[in-house]
N, C-alpha and C. Protein backbone atom coordinates (compact mmCIF):
# COMPACT_ATOMS: atom_id res chain seq x y z
N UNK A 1 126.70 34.86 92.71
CA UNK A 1 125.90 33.87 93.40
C UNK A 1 126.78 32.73 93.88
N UNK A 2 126.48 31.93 94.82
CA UNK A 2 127.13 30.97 95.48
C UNK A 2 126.82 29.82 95.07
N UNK A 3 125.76 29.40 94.21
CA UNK A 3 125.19 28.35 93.64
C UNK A 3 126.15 27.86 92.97
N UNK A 4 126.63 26.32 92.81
CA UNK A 4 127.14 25.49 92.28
C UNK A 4 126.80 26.23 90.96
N UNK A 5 128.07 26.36 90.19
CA UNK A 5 127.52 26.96 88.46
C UNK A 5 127.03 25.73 87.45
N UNK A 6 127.47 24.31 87.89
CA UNK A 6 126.66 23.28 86.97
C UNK A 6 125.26 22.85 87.61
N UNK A 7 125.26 23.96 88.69
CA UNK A 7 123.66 23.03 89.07
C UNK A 7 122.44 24.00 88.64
N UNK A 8 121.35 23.12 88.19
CA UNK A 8 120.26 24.34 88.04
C UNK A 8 118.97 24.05 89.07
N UNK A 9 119.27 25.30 90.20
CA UNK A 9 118.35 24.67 91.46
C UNK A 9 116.87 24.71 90.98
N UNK A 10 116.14 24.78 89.31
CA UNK A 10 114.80 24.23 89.49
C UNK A 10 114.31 23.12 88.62
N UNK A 11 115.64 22.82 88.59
CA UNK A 11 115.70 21.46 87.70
C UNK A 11 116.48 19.88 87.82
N UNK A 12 117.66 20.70 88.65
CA UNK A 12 118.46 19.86 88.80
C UNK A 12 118.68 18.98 90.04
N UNK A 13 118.02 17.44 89.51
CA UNK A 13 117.77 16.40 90.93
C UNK A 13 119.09 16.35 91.75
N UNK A 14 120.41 16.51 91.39
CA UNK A 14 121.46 16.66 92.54
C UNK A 14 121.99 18.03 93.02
N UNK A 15 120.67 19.04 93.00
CA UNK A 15 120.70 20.17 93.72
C UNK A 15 120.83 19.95 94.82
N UNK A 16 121.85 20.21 95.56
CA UNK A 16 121.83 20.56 97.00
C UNK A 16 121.34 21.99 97.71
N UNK A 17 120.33 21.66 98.79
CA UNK A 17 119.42 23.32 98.85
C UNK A 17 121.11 24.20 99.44
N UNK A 18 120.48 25.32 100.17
CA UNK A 18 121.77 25.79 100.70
C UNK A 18 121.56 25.76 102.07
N UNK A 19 122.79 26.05 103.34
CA UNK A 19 122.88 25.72 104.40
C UNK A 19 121.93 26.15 105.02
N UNK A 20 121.21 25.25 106.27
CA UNK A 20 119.93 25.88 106.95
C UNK A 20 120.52 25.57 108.08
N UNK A 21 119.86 27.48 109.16
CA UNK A 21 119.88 26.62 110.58
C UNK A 21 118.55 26.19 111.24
N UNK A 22 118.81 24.62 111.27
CA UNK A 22 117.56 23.98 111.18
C UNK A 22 117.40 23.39 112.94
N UNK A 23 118.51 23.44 113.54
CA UNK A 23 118.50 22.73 114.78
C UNK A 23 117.56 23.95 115.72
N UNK A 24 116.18 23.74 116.34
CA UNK A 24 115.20 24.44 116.59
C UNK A 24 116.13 24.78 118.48
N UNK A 25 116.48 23.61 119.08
CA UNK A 25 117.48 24.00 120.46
C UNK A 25 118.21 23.09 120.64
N UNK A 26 119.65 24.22 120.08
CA UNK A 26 120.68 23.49 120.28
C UNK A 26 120.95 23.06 121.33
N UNK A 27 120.39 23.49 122.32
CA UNK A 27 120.89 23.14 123.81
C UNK A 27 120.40 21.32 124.09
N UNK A 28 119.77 21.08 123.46
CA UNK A 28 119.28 19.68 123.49
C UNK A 28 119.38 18.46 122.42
N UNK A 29 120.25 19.37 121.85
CA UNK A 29 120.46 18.62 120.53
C UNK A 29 121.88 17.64 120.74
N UNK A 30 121.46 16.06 120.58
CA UNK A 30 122.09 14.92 120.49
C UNK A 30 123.26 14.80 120.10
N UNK A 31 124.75 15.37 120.95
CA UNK A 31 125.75 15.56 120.77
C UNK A 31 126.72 14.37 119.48
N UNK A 32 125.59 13.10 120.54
CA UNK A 32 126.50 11.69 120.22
C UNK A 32 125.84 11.14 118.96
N UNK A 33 124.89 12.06 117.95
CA UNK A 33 124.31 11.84 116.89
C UNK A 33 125.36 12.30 115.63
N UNK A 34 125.93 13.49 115.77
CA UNK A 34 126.66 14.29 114.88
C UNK A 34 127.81 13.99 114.62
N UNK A 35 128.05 12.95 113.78
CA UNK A 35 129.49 11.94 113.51
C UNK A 35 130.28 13.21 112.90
N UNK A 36 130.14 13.88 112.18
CA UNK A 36 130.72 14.84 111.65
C UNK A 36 131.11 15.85 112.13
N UNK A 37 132.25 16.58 111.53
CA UNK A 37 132.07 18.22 111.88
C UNK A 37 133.04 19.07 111.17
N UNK A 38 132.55 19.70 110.70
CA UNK A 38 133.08 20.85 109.91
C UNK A 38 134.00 21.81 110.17
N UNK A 39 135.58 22.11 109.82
CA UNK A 39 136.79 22.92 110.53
C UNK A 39 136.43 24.04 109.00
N UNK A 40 136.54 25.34 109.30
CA UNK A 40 136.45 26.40 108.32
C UNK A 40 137.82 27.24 109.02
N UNK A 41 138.55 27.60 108.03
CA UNK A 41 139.95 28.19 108.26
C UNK A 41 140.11 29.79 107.30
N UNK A 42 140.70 30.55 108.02
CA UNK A 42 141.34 31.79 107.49
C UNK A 42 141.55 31.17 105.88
N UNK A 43 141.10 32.07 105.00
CA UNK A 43 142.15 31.97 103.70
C UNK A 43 142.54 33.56 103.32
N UNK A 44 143.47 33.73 102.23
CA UNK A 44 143.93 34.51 101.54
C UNK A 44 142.39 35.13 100.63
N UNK A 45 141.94 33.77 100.19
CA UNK A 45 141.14 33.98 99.09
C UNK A 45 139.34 33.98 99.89
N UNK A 46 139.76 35.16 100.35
CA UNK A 46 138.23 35.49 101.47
C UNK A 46 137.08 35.15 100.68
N UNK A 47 135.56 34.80 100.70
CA UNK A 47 134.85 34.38 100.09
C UNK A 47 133.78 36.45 99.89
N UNK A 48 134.02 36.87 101.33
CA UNK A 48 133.89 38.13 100.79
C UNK A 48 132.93 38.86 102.40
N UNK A 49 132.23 40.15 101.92
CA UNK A 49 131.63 40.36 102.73
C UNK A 49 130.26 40.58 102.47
N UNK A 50 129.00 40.61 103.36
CA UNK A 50 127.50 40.82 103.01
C UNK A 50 127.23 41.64 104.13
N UNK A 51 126.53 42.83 103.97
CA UNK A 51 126.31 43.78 104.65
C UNK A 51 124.29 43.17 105.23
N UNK A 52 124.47 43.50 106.04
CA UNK A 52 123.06 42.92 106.36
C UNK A 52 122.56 43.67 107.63
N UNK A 53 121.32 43.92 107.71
CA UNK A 53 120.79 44.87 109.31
C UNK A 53 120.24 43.63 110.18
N UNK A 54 120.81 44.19 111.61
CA UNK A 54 120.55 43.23 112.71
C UNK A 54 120.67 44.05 113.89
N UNK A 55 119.34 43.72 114.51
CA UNK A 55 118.97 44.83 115.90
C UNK A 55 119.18 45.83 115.51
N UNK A 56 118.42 46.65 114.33
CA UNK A 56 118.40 47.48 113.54
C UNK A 56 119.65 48.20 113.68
N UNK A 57 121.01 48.33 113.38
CA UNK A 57 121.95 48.04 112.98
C UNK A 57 122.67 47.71 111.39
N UNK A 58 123.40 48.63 111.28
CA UNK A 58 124.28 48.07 109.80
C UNK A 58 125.20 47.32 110.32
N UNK A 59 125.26 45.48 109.58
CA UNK A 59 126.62 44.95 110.24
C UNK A 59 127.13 44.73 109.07
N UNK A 60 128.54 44.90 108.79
CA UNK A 60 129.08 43.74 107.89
C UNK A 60 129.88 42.48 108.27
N UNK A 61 129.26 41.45 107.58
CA UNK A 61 129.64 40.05 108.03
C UNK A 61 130.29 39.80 107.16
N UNK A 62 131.99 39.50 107.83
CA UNK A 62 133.05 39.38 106.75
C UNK A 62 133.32 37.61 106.81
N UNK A 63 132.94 36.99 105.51
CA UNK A 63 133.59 35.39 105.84
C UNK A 63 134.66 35.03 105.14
N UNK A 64 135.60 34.78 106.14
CA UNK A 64 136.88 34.86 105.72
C UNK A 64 138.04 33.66 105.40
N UNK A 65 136.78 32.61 105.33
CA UNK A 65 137.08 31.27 104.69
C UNK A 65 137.37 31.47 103.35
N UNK A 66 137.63 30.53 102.26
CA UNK A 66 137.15 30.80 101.15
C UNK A 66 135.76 30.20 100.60
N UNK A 67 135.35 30.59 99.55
CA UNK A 67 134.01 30.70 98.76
C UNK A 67 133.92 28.92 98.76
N UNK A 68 134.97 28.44 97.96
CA UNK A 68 135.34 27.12 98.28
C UNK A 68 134.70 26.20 99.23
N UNK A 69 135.02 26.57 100.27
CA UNK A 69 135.03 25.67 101.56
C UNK A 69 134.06 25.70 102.43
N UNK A 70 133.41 27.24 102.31
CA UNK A 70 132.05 27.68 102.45
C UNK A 70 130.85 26.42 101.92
N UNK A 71 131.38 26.47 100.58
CA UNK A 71 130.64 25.66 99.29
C UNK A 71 130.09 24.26 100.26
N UNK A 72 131.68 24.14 100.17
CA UNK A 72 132.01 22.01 100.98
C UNK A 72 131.37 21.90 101.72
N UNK A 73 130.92 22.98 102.89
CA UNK A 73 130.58 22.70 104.13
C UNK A 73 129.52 22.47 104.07
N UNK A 74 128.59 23.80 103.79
CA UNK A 74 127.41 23.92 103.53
C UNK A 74 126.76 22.68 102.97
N UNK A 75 127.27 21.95 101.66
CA UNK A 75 126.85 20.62 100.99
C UNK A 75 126.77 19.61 102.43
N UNK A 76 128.23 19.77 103.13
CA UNK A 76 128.31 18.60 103.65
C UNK A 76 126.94 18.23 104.64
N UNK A 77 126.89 19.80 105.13
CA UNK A 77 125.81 20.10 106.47
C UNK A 77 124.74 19.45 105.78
N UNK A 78 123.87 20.00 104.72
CA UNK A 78 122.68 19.69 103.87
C UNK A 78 122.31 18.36 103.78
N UNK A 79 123.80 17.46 103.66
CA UNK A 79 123.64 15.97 103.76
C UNK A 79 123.23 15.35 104.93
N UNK A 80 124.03 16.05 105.81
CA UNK A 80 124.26 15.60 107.38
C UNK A 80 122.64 15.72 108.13
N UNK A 81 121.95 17.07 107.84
CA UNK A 81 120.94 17.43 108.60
C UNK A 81 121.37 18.60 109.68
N UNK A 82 122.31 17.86 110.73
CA UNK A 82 123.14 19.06 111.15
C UNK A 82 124.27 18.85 111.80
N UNK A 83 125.27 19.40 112.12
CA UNK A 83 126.78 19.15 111.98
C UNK A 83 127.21 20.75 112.98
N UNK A 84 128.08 20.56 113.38
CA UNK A 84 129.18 21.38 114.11
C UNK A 84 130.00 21.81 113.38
N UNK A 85 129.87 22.94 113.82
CA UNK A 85 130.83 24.06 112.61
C UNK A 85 132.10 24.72 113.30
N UNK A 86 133.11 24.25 113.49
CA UNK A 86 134.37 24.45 113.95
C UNK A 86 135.26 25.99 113.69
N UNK A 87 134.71 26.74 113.96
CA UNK A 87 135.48 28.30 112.90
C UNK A 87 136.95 28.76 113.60
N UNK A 88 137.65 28.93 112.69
CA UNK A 88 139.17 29.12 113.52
C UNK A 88 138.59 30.59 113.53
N UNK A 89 139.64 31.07 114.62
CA UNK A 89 139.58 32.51 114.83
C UNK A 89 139.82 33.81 113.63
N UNK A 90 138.96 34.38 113.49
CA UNK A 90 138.68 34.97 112.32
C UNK A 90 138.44 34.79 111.09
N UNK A 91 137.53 33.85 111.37
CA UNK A 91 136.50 32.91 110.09
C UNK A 91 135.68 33.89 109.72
N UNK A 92 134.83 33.99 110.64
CA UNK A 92 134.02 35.52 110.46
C UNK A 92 133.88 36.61 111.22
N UNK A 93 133.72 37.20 110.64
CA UNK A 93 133.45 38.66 112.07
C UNK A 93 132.33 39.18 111.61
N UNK A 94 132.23 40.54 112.54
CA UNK A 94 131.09 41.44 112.53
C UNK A 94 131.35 42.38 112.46
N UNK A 95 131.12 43.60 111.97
CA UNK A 95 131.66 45.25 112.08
C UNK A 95 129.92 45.22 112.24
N UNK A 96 129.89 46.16 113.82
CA UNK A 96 128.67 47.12 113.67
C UNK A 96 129.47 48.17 113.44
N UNK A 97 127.95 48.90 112.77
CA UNK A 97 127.94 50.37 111.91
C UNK A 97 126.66 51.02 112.89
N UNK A 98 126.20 51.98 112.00
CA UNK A 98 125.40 52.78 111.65
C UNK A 98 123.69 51.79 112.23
N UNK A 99 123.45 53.03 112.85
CA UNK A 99 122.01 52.67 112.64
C UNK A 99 120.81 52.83 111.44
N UNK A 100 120.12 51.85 111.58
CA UNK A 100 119.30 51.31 109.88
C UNK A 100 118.00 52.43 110.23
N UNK A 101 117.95 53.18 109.10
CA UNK A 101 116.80 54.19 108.92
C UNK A 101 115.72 53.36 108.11
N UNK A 102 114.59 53.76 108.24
CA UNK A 102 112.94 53.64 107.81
C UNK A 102 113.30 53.54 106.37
């Protein structure tokens, strides 16, 4: 699990939820509001991969930050509301696969 290991999310008042995409259109969303922004970089120490179906589709989504920084961001975003996410080239990818059966 990705959960902070000292936090207990149904108890604990400095739970931070986890990252949402909450901005409904980005296309209109207040550039000169978002003081922040988030740089996510290649590591050694990949945070991993999650296989997930999309346009019924097997993809695996490899994030290739670390687990770490994933962590940071995500907190930071949660604080922020919403924030720009900077991904160096091959932060994450996609492998399509296989098509998803019934």
């Amino acid at each position: 699990t990705w959960e902070d290991p000292d936090s207990n999310a149904k108890s604990d008042e400095a739970h931070v939820p986890a990252f949402q995409w909450n901005t409904k259109d980005i296309a209109n969303a207040n550039e000169d509001k978002l003081t922040n922004k988030v740089s996510l970089a290649k590591s050694s120490d990949a945070a991993g991969i999650e296989d997930i179906v999309l346009c019924n589709r097997h993809v695996d989504m490899a994030f290739n930050a670390s687990m770490s920084d994933l962590h940071d961001a995500s907190k930071l975003a949660a604080k922020e509301g919403s924030m720009p996410l900077i991904l160096e080239e091959g932060v994450l990818t996609l492998t399509v696969g296989r098509e998803a059966s019934d």
